[in-house]
Protein backbone atom coordinates (compact mmCIF):
# COMPACT_ATOMS: atom_id res chain seq x y z
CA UNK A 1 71.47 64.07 95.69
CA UNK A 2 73.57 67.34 95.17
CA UNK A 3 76.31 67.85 96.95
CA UNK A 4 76.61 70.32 99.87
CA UNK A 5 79.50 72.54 99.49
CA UNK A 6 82.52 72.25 102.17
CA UNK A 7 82.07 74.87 104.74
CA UNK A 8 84.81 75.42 107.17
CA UNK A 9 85.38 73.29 109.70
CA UNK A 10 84.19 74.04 113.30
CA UNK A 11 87.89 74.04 114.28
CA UNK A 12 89.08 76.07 112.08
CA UNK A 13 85.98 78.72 112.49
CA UNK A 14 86.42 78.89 116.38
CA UNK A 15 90.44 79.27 115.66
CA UNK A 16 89.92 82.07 113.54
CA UNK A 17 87.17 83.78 115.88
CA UNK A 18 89.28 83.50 119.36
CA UNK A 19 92.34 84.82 117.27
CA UNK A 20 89.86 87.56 116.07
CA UNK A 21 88.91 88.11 119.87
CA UNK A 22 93.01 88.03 120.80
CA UNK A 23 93.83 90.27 118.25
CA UNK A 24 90.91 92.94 118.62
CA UNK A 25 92.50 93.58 122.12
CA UNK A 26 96.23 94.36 121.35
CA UNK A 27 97.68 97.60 120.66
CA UNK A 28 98.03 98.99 117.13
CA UNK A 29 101.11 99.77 117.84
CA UNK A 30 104.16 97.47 117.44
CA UNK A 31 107.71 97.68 118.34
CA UNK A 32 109.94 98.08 115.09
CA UNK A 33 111.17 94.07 115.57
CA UNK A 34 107.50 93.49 115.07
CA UNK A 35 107.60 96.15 111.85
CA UNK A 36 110.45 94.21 109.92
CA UNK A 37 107.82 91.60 107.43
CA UNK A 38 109.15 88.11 107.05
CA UNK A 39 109.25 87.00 103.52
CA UNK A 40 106.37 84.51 104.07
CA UNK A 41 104.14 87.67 105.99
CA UNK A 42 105.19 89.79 102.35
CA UNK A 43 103.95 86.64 100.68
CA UNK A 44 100.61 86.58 102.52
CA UNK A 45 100.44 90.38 102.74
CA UNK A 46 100.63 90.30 98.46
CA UNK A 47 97.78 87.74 98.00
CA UNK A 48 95.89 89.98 99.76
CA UNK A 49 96.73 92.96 98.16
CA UNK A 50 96.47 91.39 94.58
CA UNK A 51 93.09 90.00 95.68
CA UNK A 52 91.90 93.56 96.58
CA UNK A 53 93.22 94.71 93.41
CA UNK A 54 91.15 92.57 91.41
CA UNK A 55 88.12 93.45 93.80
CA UNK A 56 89.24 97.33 92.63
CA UNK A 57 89.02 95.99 88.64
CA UNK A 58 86.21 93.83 88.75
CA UNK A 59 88.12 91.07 88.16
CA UNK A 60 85.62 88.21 89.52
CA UNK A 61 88.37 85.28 87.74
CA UNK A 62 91.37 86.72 89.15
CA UNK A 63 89.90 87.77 92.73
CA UNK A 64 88.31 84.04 92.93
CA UNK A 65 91.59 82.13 91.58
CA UNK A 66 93.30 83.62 95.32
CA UNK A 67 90.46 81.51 96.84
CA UNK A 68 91.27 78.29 98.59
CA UNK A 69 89.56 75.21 97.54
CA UNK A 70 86.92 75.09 100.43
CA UNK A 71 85.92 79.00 99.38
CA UNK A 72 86.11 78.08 95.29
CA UNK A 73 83.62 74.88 96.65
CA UNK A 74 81.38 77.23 98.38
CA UNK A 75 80.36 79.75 95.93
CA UNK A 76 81.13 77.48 92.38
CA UNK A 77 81.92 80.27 89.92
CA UNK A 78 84.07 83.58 90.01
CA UNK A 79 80.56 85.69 89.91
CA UNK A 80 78.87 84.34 92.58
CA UNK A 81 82.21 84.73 95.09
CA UNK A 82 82.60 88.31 94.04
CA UNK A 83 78.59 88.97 94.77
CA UNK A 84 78.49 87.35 97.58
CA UNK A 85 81.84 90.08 98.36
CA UNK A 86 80.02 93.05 97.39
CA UNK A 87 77.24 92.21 99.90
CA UNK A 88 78.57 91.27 102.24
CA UNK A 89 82.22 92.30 102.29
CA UNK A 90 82.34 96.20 101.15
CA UNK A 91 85.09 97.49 102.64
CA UNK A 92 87.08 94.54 101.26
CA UNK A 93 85.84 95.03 97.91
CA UNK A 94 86.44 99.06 97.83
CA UNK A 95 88.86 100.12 100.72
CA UNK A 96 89.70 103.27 101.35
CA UNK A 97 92.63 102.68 103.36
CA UNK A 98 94.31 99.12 104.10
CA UNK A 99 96.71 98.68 107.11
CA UNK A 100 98.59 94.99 107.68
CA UNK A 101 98.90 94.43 111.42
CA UNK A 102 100.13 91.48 113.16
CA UNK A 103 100.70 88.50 111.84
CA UNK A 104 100.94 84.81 112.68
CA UNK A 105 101.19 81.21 112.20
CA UNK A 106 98.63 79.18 113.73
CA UNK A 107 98.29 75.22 112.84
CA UNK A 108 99.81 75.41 109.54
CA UNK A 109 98.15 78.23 108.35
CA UNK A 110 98.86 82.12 108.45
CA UNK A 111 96.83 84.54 109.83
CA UNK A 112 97.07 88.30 109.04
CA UNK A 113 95.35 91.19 110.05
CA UNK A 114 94.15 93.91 108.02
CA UNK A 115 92.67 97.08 109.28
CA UNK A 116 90.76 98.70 106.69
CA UNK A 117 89.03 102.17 106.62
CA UNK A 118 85.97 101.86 104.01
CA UNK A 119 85.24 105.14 101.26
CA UNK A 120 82.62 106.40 104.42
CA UNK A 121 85.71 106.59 106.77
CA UNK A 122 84.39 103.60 109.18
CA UNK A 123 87.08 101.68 110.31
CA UNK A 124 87.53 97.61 109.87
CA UNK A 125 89.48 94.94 110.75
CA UNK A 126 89.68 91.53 108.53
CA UNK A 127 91.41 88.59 109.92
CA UNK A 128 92.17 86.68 107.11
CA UNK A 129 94.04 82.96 107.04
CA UNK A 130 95.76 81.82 104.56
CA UNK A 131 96.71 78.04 103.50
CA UNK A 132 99.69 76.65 101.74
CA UNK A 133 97.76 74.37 99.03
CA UNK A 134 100.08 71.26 97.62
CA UNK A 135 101.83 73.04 94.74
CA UNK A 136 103.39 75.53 96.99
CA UNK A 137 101.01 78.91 96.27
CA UNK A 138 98.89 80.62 99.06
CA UNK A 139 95.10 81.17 99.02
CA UNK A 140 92.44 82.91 101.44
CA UNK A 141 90.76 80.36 103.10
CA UNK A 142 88.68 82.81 105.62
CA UNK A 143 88.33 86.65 105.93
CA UNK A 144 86.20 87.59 109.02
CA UNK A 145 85.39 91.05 109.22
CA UNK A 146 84.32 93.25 111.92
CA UNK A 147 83.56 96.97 112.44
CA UNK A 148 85.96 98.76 114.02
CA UNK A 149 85.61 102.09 115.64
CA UNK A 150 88.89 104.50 114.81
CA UNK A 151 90.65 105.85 117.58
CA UNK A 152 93.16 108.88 117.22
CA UNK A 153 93.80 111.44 113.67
C-alpha cells in the first residue's frame, strides 16, 4: 500500500482560515509600535522573501528546501511543489508588489501576512505560517491565498 502524504491537520487548517477571516477585517494601517519588526517577524519575513526569490529564478530546489516537512511530504520532489505553485499560486510565484502586514504567534507557530499585488495589478493577501523545525531554522508550513480587491492610489 503507498503511503498517503501528510496533509495538514484539521486544526491547524481551521487556525489558519479564522486567522485569515480576523485578519481580512483589520485596517492596513498600523500604528508605528506595530511598524518596528521583531527579530523573529525579520526572520519569518526573510524566508519568505528568499522563497519568492527563488520562485523569481526558477529555483524549484531552493524554493522547496523553505518547505516544512508536511509540504516537502505532499508534493515529493522540488518540481512538482513549484508546479503545483505556478498553478495555483501566481501571484506568489511572480509578484508585482509584496507588502508584510501583521504578524503573530499562534500555538507555536508564526503567522504573517503578505499583501501582494500580482504583474495584472490585482491585489492579494497570503497568510502564511511558519514552524520552528528541531534544528532551529523556519519553514512555510501553509500559504493561503485570497483575492483581494485594492482600495486607495
Amino acid at each position: 500500500m503507498t503511503p498517503r502524504p501528510a496533509l495538514l491537520s484539521a486544526r491547524a487548517l481551521a487556525i489558519a482560515l479564522l486567522t485569515l477571516a480576523v485578519v481580512w477585517l483589520l485596517p492596513t494601517t498600523v500604528s508605528a509600535q506595530e511598524t518596528a519588526p521583531s527579530t523573529l517577524q525579520s526572520s519569518v519575513e526573510m524566508v519568505i522573501r528568499d522563497q519568492m526569490a527563488a520562485f523569481q529564478r526558477d529555483d524549484a530546489a531552493t524554493a522547496f528546501g523553505y518547505a516544512a516537512p508536511n509540504i516537502q511530504q505532499m508534493f515529493q520532489t522540488p518540481d512538482r511543489f513549484i508546479d503545483m505553485v505556478r498553478r495555483g499560486y501566481m501571484p506568489v510565484y511572480r509578484p508585482g508588489a509584496v507588502e508584510f502586514g501583521p504578524f503573530r504567534e499562534i500555538d507555536g507557530a508564526y503567522q504573517q501576512i503578505v499583501d501582494i499585488v500580482d504583474l495584472g495589478g490585482n491585489g492579494w493577501r497570503a497568510l502564511y505560517t511558519l514552524v520552528t523545525l528541531p534544528d532551529g531554522s523556519l519553514k512555510i508550513a501553509a500559504c493561503v491565498l485570497v483575492e483581494r480587491p485594492l482600495t486607495g492610489v
